[in-house]
PDB file of N, CA and C in Angstrom:
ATOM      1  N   UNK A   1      51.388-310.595  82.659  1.00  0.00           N
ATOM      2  CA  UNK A   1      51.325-310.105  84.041  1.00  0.00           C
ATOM      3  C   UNK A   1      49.960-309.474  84.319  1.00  0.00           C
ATOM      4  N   UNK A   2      49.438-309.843  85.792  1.00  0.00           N
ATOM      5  CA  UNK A   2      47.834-309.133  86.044  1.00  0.00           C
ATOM      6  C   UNK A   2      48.078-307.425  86.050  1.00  0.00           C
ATOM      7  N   UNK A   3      49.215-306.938  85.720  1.00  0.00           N
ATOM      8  CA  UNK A   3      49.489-305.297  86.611  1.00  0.00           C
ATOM      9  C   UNK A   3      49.242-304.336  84.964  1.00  0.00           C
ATOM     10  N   UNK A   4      49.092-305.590  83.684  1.00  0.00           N
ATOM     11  CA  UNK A   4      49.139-305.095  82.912  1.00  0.00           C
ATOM     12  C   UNK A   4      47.776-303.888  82.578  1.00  0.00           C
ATOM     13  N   UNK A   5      47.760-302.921  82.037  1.00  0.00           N
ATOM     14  CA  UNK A   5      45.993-302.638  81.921  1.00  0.00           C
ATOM     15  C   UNK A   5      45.861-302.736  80.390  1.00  0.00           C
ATOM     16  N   UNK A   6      44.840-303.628  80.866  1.00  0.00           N
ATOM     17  CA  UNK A   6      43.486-304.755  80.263  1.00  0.00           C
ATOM     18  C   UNK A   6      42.389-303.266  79.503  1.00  0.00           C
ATOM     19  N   UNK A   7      42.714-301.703  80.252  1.00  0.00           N
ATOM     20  CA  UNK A   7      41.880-301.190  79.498  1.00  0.00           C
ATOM     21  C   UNK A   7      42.052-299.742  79.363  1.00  0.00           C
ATOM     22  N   UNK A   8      43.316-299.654  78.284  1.00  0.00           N
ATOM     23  CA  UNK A   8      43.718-298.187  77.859  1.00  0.00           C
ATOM     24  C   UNK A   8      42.890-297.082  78.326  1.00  0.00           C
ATOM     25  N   UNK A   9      41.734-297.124  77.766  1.00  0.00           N
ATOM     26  CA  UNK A   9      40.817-296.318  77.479  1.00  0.00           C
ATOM     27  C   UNK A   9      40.308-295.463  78.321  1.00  0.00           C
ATOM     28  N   UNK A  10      40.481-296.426  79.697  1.00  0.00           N
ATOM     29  CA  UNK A  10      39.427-295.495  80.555  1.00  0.00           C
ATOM     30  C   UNK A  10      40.065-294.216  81.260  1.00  0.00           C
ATOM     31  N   UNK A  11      41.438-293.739  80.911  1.00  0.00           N
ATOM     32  CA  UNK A  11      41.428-292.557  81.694  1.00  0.00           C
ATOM     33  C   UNK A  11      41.010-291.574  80.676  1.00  0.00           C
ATOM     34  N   UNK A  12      40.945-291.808  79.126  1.00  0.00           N
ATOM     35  CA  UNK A  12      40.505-290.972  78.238  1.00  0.00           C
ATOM     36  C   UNK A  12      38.695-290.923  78.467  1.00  0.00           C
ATOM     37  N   UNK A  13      38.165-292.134  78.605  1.00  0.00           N
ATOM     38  CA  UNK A  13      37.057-291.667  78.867  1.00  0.00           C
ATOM     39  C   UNK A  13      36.189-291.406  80.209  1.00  0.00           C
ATOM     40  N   UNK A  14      37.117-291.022  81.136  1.00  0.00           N
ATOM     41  CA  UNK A  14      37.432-290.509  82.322  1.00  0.00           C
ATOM     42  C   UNK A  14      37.317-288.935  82.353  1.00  0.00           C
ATOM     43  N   UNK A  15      39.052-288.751  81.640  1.00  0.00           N
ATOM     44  CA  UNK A  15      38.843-286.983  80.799  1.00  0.00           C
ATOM     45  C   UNK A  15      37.062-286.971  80.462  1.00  0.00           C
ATOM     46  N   UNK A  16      36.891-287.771  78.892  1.00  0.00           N
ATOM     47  CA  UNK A  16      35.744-287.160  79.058  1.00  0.00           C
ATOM     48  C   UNK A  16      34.540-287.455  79.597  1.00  0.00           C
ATOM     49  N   UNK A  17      33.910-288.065  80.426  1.00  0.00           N
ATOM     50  CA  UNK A  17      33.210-287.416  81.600  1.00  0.00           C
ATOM     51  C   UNK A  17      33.378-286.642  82.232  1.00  0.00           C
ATOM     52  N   UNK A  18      34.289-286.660  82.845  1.00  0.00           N
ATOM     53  CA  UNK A  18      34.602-285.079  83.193  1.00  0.00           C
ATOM     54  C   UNK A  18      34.692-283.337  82.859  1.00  0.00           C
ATOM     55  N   UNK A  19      34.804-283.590  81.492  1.00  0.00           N
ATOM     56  CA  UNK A  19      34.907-282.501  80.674  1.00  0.00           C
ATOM     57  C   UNK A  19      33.321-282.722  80.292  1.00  0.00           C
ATOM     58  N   UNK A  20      32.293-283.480  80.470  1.00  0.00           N
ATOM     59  CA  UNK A  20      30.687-283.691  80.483  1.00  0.00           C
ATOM     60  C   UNK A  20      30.480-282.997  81.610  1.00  0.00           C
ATOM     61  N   UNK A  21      30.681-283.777  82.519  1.00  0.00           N
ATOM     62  CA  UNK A  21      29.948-282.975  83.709  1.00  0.00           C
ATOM     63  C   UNK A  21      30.477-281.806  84.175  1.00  0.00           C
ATOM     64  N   UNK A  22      31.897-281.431  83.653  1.00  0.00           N
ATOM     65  CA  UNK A  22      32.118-279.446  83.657  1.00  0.00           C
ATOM     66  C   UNK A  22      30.990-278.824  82.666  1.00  0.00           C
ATOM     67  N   UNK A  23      31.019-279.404  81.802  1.00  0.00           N
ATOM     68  CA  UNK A  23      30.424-278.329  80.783  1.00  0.00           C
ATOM     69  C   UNK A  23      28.793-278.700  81.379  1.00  0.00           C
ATOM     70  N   UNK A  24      27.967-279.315  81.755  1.00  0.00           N
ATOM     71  CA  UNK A  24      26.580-279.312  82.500  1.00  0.00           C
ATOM     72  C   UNK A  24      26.819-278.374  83.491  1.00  0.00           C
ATOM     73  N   UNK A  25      27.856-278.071  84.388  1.00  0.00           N
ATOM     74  CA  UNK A  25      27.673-277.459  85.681  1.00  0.00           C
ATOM     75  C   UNK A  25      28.053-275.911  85.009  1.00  0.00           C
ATOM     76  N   UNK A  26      29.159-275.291  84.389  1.00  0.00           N
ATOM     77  CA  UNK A  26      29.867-274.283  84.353  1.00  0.00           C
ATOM     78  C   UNK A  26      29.391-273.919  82.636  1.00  0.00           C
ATOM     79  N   UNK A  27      28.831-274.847  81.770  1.00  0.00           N
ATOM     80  CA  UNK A  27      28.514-274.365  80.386  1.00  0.00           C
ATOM     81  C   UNK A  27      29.859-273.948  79.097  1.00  0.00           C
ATOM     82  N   UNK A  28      29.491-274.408  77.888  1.00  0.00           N
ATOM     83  CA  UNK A  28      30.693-274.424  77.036  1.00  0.00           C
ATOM     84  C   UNK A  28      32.349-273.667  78.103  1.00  0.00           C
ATOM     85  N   UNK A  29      33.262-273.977  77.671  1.00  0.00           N
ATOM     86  CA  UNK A  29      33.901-272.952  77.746  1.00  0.00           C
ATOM     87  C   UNK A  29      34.289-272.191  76.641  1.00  0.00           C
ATOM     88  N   UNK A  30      34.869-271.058  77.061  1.00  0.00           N
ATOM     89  CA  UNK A  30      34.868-269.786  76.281  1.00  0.00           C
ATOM     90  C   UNK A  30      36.249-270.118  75.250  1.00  0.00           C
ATOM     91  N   UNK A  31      36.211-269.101  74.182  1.00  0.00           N
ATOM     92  CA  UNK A  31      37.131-268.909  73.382  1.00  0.00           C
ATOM     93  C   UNK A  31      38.151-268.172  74.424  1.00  0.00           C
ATOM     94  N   UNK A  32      39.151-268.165  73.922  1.00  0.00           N
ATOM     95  CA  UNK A  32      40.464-267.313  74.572  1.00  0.00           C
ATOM     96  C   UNK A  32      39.869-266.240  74.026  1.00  0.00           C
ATOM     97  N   UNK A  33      39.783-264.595  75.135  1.00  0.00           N
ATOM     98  CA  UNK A  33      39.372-263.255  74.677  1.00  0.00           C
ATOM     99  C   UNK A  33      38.307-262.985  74.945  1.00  0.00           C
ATOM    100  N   UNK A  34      37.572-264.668  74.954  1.00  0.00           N
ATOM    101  CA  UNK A  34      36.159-264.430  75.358  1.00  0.00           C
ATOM    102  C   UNK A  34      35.167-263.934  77.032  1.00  0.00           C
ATOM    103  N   UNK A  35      36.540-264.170  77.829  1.00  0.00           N
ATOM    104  CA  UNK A  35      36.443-263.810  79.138  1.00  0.00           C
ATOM    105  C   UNK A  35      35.576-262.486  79.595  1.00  0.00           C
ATOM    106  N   UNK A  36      34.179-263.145  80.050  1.00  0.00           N
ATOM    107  CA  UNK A  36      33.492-261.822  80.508  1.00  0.00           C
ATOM    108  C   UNK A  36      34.237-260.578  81.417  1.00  0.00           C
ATOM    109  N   UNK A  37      33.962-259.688  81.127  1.00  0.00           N
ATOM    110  CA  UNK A  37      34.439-258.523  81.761  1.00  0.00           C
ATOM    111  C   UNK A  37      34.267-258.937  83.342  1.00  0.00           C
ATOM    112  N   UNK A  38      34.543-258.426  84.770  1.00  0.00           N
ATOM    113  CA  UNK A  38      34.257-258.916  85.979  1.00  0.00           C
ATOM    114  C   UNK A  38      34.050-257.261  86.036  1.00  0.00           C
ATOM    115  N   UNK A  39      32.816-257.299  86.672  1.00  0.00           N
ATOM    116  CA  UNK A  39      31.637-256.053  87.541  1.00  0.00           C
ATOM    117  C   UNK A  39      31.899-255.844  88.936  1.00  0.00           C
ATOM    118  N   UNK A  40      32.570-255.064  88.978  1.00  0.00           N
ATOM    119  CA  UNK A  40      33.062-254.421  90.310  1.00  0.00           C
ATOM    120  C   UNK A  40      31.442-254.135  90.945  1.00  0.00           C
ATOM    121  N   UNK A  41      31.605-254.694  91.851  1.00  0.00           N
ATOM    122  CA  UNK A  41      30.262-254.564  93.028  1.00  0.00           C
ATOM    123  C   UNK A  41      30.706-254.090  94.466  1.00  0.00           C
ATOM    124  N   UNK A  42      30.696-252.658  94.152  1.00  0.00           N
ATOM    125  CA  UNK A  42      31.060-252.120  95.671  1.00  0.00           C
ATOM    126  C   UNK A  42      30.023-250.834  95.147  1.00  0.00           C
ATOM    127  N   UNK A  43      29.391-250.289  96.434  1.00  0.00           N
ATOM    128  CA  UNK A  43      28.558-249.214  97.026  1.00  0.00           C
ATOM    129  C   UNK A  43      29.697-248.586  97.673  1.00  0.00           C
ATOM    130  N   UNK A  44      29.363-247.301  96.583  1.00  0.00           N
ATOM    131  CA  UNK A  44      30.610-246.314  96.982  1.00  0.00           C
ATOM    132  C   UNK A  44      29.675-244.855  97.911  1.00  0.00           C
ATOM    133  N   UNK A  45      29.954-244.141  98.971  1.00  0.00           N
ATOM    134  CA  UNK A  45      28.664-243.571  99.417  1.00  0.00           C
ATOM    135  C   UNK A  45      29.630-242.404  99.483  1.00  0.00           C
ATOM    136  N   UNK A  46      28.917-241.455  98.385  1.00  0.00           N
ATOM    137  CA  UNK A  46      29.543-240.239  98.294  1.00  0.00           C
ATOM    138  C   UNK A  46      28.947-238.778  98.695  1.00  0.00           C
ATOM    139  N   UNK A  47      27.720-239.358  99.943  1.00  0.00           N
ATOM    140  CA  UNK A  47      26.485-238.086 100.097  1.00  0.00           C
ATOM    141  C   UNK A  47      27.646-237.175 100.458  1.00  0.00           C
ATOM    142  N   UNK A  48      28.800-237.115 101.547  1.00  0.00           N
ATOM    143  CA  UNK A  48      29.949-236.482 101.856  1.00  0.00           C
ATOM    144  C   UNK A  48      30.893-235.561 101.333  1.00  0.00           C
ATOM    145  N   UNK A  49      30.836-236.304 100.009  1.00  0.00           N
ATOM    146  CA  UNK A  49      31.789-236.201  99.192  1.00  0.00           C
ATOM    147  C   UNK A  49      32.291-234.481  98.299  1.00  0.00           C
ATOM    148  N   UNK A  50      33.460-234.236  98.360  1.00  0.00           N
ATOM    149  CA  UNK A  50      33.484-232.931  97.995  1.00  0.00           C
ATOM    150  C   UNK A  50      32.996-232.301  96.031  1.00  0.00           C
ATOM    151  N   UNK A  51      32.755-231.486  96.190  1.00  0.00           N
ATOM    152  CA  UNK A  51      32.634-231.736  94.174  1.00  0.00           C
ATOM    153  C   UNK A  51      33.968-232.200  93.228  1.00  0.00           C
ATOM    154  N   UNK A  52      34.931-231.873  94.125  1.00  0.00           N
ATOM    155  CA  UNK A  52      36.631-232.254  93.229  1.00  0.00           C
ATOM    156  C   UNK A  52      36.230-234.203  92.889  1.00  0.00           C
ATOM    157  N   UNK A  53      35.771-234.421  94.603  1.00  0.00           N
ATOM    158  CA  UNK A  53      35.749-236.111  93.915  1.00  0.00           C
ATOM    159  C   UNK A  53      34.916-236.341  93.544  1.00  0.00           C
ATOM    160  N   UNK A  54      33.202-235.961  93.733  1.00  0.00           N
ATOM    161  CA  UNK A  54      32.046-235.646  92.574  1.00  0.00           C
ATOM    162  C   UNK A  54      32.465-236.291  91.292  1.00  0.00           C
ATOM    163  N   UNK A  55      33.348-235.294  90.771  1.00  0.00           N
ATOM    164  CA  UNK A  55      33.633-235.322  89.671  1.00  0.00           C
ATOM    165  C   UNK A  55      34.746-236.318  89.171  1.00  0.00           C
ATOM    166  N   UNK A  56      35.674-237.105  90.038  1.00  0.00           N
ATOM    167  CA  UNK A  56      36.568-237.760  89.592  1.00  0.00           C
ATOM    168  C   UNK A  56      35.881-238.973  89.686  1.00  0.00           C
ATOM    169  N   UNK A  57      34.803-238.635  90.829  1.00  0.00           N
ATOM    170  CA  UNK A  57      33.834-240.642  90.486  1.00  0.00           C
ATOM    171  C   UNK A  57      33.179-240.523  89.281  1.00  0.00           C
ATOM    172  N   UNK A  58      32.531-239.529  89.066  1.00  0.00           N
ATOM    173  CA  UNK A  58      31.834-239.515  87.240  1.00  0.00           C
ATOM    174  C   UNK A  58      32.544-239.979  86.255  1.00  0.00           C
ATOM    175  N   UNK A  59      33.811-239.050  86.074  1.00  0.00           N
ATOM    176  CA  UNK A  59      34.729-239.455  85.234  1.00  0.00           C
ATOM    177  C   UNK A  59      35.279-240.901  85.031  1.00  0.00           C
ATOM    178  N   UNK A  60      35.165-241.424  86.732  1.00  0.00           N
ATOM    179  CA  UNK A  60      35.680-242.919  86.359  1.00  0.00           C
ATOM    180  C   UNK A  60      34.848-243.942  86.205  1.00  0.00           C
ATOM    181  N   UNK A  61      33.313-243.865  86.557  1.00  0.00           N
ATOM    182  CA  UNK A  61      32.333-244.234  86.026  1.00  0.00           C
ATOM    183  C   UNK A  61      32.284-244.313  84.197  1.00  0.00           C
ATOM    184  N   UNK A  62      32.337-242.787  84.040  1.00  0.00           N
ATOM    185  CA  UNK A  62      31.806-242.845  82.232  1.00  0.00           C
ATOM    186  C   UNK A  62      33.396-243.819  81.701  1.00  0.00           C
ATOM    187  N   UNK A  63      34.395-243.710  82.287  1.00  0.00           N
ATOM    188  CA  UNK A  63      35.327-244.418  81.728  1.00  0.00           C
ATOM    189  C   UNK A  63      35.403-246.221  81.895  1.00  0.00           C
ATOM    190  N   UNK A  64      34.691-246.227  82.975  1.00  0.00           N
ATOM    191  CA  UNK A  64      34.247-247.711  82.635  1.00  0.00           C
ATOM    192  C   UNK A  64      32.995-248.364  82.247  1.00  0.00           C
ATOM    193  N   UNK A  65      32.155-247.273  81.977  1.00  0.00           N
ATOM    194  CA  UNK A  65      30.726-247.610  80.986  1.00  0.00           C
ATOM    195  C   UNK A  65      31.039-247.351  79.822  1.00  0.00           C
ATOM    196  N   UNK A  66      32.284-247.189  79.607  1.00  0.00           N
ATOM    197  CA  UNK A  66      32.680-246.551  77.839  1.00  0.00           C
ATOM    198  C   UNK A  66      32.179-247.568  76.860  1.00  0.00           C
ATOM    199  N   UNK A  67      32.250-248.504  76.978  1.00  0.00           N
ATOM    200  CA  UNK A  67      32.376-249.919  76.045  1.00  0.00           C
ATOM    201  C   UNK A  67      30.996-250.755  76.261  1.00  0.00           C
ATOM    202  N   UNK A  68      30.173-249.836  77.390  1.00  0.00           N
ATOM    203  CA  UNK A  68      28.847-250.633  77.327  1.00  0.00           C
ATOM    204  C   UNK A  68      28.030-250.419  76.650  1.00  0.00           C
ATOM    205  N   UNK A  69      28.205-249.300  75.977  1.00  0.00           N
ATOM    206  CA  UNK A  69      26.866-248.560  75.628  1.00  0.00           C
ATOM    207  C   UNK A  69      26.064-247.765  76.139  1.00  0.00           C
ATOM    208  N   UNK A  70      25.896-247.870  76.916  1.00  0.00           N
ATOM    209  CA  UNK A  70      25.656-246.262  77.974  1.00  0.00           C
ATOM    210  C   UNK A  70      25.811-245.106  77.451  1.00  0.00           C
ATOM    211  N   UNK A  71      25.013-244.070  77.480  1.00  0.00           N
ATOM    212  CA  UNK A  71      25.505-242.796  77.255  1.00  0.00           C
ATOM    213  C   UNK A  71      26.630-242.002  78.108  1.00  0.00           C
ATOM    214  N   UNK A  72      26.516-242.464  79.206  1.00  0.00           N
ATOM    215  CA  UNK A  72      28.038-242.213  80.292  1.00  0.00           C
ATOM    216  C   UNK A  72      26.665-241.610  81.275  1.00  0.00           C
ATOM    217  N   UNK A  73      27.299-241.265  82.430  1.00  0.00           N
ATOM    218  CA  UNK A  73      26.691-241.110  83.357  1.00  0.00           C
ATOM    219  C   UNK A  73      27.016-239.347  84.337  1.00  0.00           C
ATOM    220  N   UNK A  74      25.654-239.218  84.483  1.00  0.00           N
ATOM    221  CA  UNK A  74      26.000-237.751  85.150  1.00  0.00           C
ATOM    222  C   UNK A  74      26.292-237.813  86.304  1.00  0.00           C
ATOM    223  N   UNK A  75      26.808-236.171  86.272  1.00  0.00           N
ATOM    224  CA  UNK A  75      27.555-235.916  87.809  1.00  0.00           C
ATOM    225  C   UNK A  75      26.839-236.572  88.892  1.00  0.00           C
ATOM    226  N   UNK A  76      27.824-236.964  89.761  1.00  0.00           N
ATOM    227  CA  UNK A  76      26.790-237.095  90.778  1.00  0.00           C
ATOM    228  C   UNK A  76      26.180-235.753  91.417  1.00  0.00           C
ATOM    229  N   UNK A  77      25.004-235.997  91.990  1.00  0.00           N
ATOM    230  CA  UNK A  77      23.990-234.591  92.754  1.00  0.00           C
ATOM    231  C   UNK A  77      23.205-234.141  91.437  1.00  0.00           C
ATOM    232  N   UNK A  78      23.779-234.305  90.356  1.00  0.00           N
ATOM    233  CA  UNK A  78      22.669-233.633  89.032  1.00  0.00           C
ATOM    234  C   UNK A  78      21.554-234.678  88.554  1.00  0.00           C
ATOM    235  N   UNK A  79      20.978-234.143  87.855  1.00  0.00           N
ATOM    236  CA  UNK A  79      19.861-235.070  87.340  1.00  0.00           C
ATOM    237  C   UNK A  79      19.340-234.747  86.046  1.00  0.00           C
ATOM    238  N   UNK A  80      19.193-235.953  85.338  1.00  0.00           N
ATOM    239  CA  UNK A  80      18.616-235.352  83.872  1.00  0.00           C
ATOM    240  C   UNK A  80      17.123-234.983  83.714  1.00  0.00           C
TER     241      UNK A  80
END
């Protein structure tokens, strides 16, 4: 019969082209775990701000620079 296919192969080498031209555009993929951290990008504007939350944005700052290496970060309004 003509409906037969004449050529197994090509959705495997279909997959891989495809899995070629992901990895050119987007680069290896990662190990499981390997998932970069995602960087919160917001401008938080605290000229306003009272010292109670001063201090609770520091705190939550040094708690998410914990793991960077950073020495942690000062109050806001102080300076080293």
């Amino acid at each position: 019969p003509e409906r037969i296919n004449r050529r197994p192969d090509i959705p495997r080498r279909f997959a891989e082209h495809l899995q070629h031209v992901r990895t050119e555009i987007h680069g290896p993929e990662q190990e499981s775990g390997d998932t970069p951290r995602l960087q919160m990008r917001q401008v938080i504007d605290l000229r306003d701000a009272t010292p109670v939350e001063l201090v609770v944005a520091s705190a939550l700052l040094d708690h998410a620079y914990q793991d960077s290496g950073r020495e942690g970060h000062p109050p806001f309004g102080a300076h080293r």
